[in-house]
C-alpha atoms as a PDB file:
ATOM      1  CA  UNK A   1     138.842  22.026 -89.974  1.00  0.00           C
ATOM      2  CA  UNK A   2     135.624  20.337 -89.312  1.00  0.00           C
ATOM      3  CA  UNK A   3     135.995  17.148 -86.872  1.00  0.00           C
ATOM      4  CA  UNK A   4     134.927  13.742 -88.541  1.00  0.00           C
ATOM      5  CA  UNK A   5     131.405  12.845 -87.770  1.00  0.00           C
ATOM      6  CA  UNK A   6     132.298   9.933 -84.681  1.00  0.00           C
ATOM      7  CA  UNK A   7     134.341  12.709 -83.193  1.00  0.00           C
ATOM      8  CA  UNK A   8     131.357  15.355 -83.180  1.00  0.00           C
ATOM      9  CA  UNK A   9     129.415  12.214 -81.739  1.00  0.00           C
ATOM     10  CA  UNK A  10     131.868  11.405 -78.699  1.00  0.00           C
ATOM     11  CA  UNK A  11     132.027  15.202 -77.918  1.00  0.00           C
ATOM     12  CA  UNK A  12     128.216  15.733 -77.767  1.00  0.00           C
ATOM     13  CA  UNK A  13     127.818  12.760 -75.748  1.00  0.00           C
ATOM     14  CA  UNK A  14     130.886  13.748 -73.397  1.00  0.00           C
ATOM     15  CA  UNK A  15     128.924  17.247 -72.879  1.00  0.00           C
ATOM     16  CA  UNK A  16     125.927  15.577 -72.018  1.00  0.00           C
ATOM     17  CA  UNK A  17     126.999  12.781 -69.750  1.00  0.00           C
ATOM     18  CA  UNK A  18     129.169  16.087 -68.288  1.00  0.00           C
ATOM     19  CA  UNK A  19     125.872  18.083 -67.666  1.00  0.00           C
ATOM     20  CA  UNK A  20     124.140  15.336 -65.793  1.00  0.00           C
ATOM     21  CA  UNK A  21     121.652  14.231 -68.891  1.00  0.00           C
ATOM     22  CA  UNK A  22     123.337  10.571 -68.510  1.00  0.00           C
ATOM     23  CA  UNK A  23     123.839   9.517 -64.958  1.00  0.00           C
ATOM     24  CA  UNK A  24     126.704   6.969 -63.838  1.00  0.00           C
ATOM     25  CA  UNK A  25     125.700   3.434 -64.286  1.00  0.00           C
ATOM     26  CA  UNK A  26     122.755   4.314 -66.616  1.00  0.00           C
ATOM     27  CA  UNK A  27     122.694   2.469 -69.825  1.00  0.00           C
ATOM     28  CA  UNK A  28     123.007   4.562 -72.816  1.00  0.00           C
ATOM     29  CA  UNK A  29     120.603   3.566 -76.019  1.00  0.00           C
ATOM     30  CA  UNK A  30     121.919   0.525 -78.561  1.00  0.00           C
ATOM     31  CA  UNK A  31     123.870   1.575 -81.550  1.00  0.00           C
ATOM     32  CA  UNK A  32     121.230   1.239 -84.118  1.00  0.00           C
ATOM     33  CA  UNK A  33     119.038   3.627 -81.742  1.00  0.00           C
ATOM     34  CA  UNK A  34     122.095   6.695 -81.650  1.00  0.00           C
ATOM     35  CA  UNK A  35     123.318   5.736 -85.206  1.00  0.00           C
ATOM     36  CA  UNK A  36     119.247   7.005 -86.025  1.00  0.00           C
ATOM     37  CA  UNK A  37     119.153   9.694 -83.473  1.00  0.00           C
ATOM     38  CA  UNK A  38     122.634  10.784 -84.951  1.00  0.00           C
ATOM     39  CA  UNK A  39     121.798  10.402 -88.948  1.00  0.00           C
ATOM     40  CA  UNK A  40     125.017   8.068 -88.651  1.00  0.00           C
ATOM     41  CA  UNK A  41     126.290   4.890 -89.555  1.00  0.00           C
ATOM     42  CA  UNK A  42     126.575   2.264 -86.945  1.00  0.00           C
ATOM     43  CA  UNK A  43     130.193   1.908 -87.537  1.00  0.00           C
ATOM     44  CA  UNK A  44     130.641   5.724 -86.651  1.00  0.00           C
ATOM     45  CA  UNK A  45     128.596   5.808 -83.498  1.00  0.00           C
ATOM     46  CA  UNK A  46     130.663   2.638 -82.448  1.00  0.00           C
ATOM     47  CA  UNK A  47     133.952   4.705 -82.819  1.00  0.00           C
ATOM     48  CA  UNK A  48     132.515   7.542 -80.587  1.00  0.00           C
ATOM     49  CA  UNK A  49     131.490   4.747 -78.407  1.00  0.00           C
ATOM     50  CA  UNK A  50     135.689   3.803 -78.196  1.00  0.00           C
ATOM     51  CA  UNK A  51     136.888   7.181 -77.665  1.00  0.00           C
ATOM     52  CA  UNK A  52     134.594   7.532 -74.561  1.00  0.00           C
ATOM     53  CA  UNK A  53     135.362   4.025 -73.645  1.00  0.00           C
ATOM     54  CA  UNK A  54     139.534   4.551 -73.597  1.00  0.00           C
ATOM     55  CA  UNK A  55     138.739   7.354 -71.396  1.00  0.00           C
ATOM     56  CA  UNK A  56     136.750   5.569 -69.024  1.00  0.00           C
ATOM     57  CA  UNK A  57     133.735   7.795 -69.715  1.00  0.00           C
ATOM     58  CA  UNK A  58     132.022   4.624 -70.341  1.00  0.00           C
ATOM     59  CA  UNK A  59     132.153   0.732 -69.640  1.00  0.00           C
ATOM     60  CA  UNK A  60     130.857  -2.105 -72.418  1.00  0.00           C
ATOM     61  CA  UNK A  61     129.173  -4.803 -70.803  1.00  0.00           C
ATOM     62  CA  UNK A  62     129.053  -7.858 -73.541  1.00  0.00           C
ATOM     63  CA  UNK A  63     125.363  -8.622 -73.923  1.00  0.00           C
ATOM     64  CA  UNK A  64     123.820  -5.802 -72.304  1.00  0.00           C
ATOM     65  CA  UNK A  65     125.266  -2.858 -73.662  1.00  0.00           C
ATOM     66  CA  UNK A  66     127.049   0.750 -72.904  1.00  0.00           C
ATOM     67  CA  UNK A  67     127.065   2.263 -69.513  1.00  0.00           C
ATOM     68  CA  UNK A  68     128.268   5.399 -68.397  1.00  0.00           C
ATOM     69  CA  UNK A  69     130.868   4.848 -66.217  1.00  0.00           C
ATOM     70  CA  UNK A  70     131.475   5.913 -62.451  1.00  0.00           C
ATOM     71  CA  UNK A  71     132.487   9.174 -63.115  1.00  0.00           C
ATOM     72  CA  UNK A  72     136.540   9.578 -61.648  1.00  0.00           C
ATOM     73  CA  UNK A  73     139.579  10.353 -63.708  1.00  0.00           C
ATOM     74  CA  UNK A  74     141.678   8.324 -65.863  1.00  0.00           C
ATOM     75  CA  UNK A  75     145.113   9.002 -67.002  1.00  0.00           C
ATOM     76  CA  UNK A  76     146.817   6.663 -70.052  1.00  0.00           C
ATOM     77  CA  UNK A  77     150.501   5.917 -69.410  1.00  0.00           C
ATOM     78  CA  UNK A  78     152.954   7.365 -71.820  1.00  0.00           C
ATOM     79  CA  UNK A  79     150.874  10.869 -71.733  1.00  0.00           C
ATOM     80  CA  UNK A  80     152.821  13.404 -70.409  1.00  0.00           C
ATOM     81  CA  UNK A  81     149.979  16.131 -70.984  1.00  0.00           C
ATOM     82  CA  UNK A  82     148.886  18.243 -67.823  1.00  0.00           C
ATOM     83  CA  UNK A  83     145.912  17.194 -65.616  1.00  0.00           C
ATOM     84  CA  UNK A  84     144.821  20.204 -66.363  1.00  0.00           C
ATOM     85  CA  UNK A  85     145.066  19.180 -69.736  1.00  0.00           C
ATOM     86  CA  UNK A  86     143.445  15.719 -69.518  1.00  0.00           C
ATOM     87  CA  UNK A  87     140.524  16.692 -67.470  1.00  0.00           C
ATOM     88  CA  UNK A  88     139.168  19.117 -70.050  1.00  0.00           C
ATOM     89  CA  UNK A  89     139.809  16.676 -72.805  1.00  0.00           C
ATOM     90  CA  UNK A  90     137.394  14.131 -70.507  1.00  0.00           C
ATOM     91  CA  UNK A  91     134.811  17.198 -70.751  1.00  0.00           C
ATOM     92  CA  UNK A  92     135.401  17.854 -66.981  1.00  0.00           C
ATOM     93  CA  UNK A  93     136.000  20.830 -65.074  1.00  0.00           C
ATOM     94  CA  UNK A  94     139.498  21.447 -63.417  1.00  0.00           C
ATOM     95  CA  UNK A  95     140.088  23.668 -60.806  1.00  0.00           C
ATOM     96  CA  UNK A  96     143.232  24.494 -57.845  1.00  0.00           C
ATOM     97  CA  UNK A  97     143.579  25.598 -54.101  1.00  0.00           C
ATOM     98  CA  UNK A  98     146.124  25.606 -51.290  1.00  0.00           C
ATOM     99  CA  UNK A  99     148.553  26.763 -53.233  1.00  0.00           C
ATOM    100  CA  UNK A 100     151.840  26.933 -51.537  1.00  0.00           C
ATOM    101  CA  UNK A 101     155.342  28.066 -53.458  1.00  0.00           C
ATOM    102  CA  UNK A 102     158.334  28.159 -51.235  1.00  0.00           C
ATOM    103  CA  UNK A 103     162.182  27.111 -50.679  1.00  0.00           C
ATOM    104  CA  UNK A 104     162.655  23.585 -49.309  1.00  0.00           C
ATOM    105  CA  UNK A 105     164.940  23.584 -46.252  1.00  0.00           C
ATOM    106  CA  UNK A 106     164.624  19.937 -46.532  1.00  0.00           C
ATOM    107  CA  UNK A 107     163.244  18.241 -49.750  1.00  0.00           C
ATOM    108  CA  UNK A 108     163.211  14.339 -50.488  1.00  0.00           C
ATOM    109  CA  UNK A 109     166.246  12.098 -51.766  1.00  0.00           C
ATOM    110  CA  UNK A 110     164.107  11.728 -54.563  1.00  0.00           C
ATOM    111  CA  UNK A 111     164.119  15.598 -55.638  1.00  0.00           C
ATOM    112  CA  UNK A 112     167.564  16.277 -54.629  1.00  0.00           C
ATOM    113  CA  UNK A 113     169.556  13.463 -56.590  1.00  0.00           C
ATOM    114  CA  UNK A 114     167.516  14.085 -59.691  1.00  0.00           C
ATOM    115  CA  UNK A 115     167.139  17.450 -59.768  1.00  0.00           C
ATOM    116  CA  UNK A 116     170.744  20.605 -60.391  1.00  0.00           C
ATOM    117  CA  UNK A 117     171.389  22.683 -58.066  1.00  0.00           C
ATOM    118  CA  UNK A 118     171.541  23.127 -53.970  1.00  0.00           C
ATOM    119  CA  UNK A 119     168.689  24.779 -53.108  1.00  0.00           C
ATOM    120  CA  UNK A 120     165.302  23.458 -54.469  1.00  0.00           C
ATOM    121  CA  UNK A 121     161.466  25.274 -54.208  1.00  0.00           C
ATOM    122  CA  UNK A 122     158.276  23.141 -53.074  1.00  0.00           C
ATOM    123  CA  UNK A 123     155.045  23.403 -54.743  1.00  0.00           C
ATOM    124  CA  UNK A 124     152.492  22.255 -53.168  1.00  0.00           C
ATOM    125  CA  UNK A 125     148.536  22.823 -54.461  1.00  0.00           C
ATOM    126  CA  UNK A 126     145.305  20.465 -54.205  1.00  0.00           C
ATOM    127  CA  UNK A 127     143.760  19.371 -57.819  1.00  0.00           C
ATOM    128  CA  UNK A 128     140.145  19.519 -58.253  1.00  0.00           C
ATOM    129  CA  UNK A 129     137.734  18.053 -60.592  1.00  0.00           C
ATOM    130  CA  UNK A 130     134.014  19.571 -60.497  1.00  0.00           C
ATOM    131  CA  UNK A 131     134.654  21.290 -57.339  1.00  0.00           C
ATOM    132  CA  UNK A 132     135.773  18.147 -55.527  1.00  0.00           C
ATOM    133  CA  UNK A 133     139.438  17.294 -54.201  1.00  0.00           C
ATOM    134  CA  UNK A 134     141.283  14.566 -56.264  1.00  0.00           C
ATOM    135  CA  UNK A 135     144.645  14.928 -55.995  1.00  0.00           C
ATOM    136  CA  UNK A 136     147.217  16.369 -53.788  1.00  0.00           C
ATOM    137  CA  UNK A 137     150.434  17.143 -56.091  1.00  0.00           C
ATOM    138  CA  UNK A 138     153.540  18.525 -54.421  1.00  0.00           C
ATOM    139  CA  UNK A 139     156.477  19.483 -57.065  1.00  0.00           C
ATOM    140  CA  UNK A 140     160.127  20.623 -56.217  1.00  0.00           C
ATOM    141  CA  UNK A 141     162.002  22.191 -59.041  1.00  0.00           C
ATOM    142  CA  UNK A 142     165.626  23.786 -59.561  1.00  0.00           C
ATOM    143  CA  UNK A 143     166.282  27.350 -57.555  1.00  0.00           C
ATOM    144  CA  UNK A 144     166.384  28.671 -61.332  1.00  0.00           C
ATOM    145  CA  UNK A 145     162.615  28.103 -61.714  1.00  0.00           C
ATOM    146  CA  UNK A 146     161.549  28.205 -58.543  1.00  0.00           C
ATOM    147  CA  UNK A 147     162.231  31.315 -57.904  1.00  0.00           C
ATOM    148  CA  UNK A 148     160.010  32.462 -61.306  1.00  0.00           C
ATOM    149  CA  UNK A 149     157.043  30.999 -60.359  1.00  0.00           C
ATOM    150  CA  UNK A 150     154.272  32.741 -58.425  1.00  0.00           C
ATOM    151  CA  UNK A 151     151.087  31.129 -56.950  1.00  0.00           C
ATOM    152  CA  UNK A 152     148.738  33.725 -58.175  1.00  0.00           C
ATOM    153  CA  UNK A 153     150.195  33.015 -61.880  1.00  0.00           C
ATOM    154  CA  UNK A 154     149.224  29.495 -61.186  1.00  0.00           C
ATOM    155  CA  UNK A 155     146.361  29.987 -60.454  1.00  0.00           C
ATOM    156  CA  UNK A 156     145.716  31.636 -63.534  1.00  0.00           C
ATOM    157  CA  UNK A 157     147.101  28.771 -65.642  1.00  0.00           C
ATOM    158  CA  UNK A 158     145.742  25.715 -63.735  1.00  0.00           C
ATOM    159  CA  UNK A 159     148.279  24.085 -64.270  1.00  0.00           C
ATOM    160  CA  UNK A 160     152.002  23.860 -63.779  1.00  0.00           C
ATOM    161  CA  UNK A 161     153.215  22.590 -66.902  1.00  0.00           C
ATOM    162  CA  UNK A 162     151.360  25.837 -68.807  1.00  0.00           C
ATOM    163  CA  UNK A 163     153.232  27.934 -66.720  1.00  0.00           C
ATOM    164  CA  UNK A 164     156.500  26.458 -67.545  1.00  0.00           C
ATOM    165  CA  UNK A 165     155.327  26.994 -70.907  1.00  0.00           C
ATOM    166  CA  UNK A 166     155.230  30.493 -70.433  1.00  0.00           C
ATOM    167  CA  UNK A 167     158.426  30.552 -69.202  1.00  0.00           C
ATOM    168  CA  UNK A 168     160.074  28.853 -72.023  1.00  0.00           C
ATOM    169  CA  UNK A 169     160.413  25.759 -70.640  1.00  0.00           C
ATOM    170  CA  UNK A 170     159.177  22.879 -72.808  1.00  0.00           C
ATOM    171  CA  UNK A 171     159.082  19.240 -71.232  1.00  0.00           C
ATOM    172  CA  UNK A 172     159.958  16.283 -73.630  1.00  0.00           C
ATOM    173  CA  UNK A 173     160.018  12.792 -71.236  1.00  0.00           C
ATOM    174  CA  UNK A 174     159.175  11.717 -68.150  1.00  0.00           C
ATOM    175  CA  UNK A 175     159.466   8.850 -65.832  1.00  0.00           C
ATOM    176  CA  UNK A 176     157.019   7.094 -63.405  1.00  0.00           C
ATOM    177  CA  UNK A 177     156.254   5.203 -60.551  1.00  0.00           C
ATOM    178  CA  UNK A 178     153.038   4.191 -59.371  1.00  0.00           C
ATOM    179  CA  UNK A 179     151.982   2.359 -56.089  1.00  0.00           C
ATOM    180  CA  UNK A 180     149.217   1.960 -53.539  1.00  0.00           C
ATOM    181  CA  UNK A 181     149.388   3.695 -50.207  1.00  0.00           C
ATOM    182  CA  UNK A 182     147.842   4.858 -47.099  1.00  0.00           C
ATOM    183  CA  UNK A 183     146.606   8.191 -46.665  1.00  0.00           C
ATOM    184  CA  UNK A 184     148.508  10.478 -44.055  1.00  0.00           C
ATOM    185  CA  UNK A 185     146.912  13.288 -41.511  1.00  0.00           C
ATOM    186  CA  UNK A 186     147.911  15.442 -44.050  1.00  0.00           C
ATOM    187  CA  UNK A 187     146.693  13.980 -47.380  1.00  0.00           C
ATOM    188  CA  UNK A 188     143.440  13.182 -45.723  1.00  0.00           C
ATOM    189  CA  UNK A 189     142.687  16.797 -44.552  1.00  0.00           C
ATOM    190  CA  UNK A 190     143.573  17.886 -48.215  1.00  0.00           C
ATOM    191  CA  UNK A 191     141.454  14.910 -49.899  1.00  0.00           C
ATOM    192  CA  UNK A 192     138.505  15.040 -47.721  1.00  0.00           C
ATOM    193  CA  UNK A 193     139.215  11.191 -46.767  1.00  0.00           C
ATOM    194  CA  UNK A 194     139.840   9.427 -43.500  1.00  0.00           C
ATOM    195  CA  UNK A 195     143.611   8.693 -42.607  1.00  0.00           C
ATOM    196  CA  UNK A 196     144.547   5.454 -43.989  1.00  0.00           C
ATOM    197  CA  UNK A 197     142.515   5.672 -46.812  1.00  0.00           C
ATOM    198  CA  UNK A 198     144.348   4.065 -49.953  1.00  0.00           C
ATOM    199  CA  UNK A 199     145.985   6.060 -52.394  1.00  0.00           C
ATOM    200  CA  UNK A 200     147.231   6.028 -55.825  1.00  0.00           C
ATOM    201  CA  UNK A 201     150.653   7.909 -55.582  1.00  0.00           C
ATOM    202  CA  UNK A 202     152.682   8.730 -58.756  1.00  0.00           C
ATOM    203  CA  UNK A 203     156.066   9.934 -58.654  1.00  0.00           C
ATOM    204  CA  UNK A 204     157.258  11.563 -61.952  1.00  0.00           C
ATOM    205  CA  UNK A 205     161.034  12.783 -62.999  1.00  0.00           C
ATOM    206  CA  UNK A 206     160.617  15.412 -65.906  1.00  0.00           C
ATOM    207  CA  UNK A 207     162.852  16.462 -67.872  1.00  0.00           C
ATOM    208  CA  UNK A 208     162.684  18.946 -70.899  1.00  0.00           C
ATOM    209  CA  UNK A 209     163.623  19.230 -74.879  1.00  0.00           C
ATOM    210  CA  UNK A 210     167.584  20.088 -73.637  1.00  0.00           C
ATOM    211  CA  UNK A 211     167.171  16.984 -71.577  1.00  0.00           C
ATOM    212  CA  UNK A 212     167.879  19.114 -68.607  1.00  0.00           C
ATOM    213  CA  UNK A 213     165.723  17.251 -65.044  1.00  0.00           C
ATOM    214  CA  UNK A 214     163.236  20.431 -64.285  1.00  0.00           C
ATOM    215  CA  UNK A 215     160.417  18.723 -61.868  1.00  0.00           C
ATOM    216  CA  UNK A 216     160.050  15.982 -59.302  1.00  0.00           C
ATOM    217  CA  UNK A 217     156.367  15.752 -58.690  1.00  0.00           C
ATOM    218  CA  UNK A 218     154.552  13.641 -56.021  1.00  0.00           C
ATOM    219  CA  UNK A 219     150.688  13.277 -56.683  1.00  0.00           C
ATOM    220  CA  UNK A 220     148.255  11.191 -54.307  1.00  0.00           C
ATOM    221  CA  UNK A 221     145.165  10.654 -55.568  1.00  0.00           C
ATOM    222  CA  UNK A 222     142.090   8.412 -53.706  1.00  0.00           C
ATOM    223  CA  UNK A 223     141.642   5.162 -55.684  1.00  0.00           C
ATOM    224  CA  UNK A 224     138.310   5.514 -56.156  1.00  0.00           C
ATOM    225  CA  UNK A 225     138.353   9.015 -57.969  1.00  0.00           C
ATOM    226  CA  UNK A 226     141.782   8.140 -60.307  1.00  0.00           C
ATOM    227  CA  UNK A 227     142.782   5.623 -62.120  1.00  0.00           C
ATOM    228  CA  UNK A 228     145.285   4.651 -64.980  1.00  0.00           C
ATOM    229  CA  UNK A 229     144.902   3.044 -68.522  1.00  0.00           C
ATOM    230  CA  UNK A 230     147.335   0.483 -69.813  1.00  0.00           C
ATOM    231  CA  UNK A 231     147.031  -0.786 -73.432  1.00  0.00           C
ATOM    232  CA  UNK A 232     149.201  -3.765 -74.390  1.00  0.00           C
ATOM    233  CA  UNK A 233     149.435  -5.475 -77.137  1.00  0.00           C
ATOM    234  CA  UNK A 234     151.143  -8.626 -78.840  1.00  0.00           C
END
């Protein structure tokens, strides 16, 4: 099925702002200028102007027009896709190190009174976007799982969530907390920041389509390379 014409607009543009032809904080051209450049409408380049906007690809500046934005992550609340997921949909390329799969001797309060079971496995792995450290997420899951996952299999998938996919495990709700913090010895040697550095940490409870808890998930992110989207309305 072909994509509708604002669609095709927002992806182009995504690819190019992605391969460096629009830098962060340039100004792109009015909408009368892509709407021509396009063989658009000016209503249709203005909806591929939104989609990039809600992603935080760019910024609209009332009276002086579209920028490209500063070019970090952003997440919308009430998505429970992958990062994995989310990046590529933001035209950006994902990657994964440090992997680490192992039983926890010793895992939080947090894991342990959501999550079955008495033994729990630890996965620990450092998100990156374009080569560059964003996130450090650690995960603990149920002995069940645990002991099915392997790091060179997550490798493969980039992501966490696939692999539980391929394992027949299908998530269906989640629940979060989000709040600012400082940056430990270890965070900072996996982020590439200085200690104390703030951080946006998200905790997430998972469960899937059985409504059966499968992940706790810990992910600490520097504020200035992730950020969240809330829409509200009235």
């Amino acid at each position: 099925m072909t994509k509708p014409a604002y669609q095709q607009i927002a992806d182009q543009l995504r690819q190019e702002i992605a391969d460096g032809r629009w830098k962060s904080g340039e100004r792109l051209p009015g909408e009368l200028e892509l709407g021509e450049l396009f063989g658009v409408s000016r209503n249709t380049v203005r909806q591929a102007l939104n989609v990039l906007t809600q992603v935080n690809l760019l910024r609209r500046q009332r009276g002086s027009g579209t920028y490209v934005s500063e070019q970090g992550m952003t997440h919308t609340l009430g998505d429970l896709r992958s990062f994995t997921d989310v990046m590529r949909d933001l035209g950006l390329r994902p990657g994964i190190r440090d992997i680490v799969i192992e039983p926890d001797p010793s895992p939080p309060l947090n894991a342990t009174d959501f999550l079955p079971g008495a033994h729990l496995w630890r996965i620990s792995r450092v998100r990156m976007n374009d080569d560059r450290p964003f996130c450090l997420m650690v995960s603990w899951v149920p002995d069940e799982i645990g002991a099915r996952l392997k790091a060179s299999e997550l490798e493969r998938t980039q992501s966490l969530y696939a692999l539980f996919a391929e394992l027949g495990i299908y998530l269906k709700e989640a629940s979060e907390k989000i709040r600012a913090e400082a940056a430990t010895p270890e965070q900072a040697a996996a982020l590439g920041v200085a200690e104390g550095f703030p951080l946006l940490t998200i905790n997430r409870w998972t469960s899937d389509t059985s409504g059966r808890p499968v992940e706790y998930v810990s992910s600490s992110s520097p504020g200035d390379r992730y950020e969240y989207f809330v829409k509200l309305t009235q």
